[in-house]
C-alpha atoms as a PDB file:
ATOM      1  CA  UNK A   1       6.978   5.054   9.464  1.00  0.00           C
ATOM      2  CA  UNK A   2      10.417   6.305   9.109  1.00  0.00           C
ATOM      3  CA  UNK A   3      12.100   9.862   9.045  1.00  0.00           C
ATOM      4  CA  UNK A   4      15.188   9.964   6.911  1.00  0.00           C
ATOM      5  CA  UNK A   5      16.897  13.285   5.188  1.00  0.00           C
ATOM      6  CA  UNK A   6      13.437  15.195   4.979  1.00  0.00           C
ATOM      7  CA  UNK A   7      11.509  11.854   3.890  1.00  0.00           C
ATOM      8  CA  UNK A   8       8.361  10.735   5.745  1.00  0.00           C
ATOM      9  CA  UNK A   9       7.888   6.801   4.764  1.00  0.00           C
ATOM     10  CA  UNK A  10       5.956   4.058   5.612  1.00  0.00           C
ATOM     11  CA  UNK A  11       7.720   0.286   5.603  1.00  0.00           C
ATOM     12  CA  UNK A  12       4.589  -1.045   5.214  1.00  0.00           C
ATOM     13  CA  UNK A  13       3.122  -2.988   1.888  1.00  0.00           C
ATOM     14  CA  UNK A  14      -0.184  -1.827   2.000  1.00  0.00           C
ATOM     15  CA  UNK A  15      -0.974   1.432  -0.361  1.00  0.00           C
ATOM     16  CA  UNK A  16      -1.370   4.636   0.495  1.00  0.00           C
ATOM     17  CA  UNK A  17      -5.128   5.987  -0.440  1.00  0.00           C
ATOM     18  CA  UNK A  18      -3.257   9.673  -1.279  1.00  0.00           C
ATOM     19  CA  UNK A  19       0.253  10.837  -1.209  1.00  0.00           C
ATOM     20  CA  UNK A  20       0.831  14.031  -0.620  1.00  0.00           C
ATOM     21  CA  UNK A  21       5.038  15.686  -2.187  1.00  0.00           C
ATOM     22  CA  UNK A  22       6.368  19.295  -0.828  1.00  0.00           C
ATOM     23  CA  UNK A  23       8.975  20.986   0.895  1.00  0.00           C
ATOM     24  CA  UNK A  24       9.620  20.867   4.388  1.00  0.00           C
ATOM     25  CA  UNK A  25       9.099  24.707   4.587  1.00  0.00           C
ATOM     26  CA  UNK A  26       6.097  24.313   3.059  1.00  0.00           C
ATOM     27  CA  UNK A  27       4.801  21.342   5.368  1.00  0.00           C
ATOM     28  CA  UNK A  28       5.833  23.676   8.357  1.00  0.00           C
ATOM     29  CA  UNK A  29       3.640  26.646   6.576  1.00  0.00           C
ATOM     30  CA  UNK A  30       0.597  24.232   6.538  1.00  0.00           C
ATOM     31  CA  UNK A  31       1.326  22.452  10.376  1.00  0.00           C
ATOM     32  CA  UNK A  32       1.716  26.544  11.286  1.00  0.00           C
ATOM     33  CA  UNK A  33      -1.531  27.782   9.279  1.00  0.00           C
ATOM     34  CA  UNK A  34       0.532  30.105   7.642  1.00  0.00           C
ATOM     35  CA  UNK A  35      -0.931  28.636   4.108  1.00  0.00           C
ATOM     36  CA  UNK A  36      -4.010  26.280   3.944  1.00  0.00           C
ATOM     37  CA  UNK A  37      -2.900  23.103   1.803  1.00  0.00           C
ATOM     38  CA  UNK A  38      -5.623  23.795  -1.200  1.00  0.00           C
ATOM     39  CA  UNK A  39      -3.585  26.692  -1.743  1.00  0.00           C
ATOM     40  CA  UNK A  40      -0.477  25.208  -1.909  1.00  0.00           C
ATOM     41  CA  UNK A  41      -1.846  22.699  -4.030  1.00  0.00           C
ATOM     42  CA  UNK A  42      -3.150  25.097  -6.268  1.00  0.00           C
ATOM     43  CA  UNK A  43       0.306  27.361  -6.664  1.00  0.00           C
ATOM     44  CA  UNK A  44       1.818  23.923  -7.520  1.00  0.00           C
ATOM     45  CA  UNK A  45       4.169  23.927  -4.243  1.00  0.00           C
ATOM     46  CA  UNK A  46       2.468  20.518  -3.113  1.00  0.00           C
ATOM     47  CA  UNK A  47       1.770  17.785  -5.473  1.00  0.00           C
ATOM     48  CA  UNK A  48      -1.346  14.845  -4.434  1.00  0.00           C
ATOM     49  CA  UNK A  49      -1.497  11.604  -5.868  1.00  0.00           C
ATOM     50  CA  UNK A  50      -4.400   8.862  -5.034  1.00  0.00           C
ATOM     51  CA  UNK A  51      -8.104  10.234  -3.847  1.00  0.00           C
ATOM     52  CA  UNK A  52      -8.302  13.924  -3.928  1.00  0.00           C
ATOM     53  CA  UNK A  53     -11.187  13.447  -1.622  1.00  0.00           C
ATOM     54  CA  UNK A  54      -8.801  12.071   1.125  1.00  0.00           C
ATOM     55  CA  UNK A  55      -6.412  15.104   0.308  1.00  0.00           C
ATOM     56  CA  UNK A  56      -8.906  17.285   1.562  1.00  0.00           C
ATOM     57  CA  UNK A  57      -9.159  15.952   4.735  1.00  0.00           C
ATOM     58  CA  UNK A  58      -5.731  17.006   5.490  1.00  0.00           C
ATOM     59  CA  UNK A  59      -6.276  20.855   5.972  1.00  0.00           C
ATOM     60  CA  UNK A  60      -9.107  19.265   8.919  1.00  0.00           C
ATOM     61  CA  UNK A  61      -6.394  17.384  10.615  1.00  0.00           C
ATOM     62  CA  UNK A  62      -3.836  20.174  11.081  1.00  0.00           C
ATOM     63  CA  UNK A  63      -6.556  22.732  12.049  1.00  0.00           C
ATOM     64  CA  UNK A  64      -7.378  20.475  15.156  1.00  0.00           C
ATOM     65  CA  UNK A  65      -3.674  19.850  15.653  1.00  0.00           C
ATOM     66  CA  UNK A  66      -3.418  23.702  16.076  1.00  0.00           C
ATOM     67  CA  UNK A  67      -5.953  23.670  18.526  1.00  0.00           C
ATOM     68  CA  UNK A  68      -3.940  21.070  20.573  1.00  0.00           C
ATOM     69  CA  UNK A  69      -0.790  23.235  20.687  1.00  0.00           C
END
């Protein structure tokens, strides 16, 4: 994975099941709980492409990263 000007991306060639497209205040609003991802999904501040089913998966993930901090 690399970090470059905002940009999360991965240098390798296999695809991604779901991509997920949004701000970085926004990403910091979902790592903070200050927004749940379906909601900034549905207000059109986060765009998904690939398996919606993955996608949902995400709002899991940063709960239990919360729990870690």
């Amino acid at each position: 994975m690399t970090l470059s000007s905002g940009t999360i991306s991965d240098n390798d060639e296999t695809p991604a099941d779901v991509t997920f497209q949004m701000t970085e205040d926004v990403f910091l609003k979902i790592v903070k709980g200050e927004i749940q991802s379906t909601a900034a999904f549905m207000s059109g501040q986060m765009k998904i492409k690939g398996n919606l089913m993955e996608a949902m998966k995400l709002e899991g993930l940063f709960k239990k990263m919360r729990t870690k901090l």
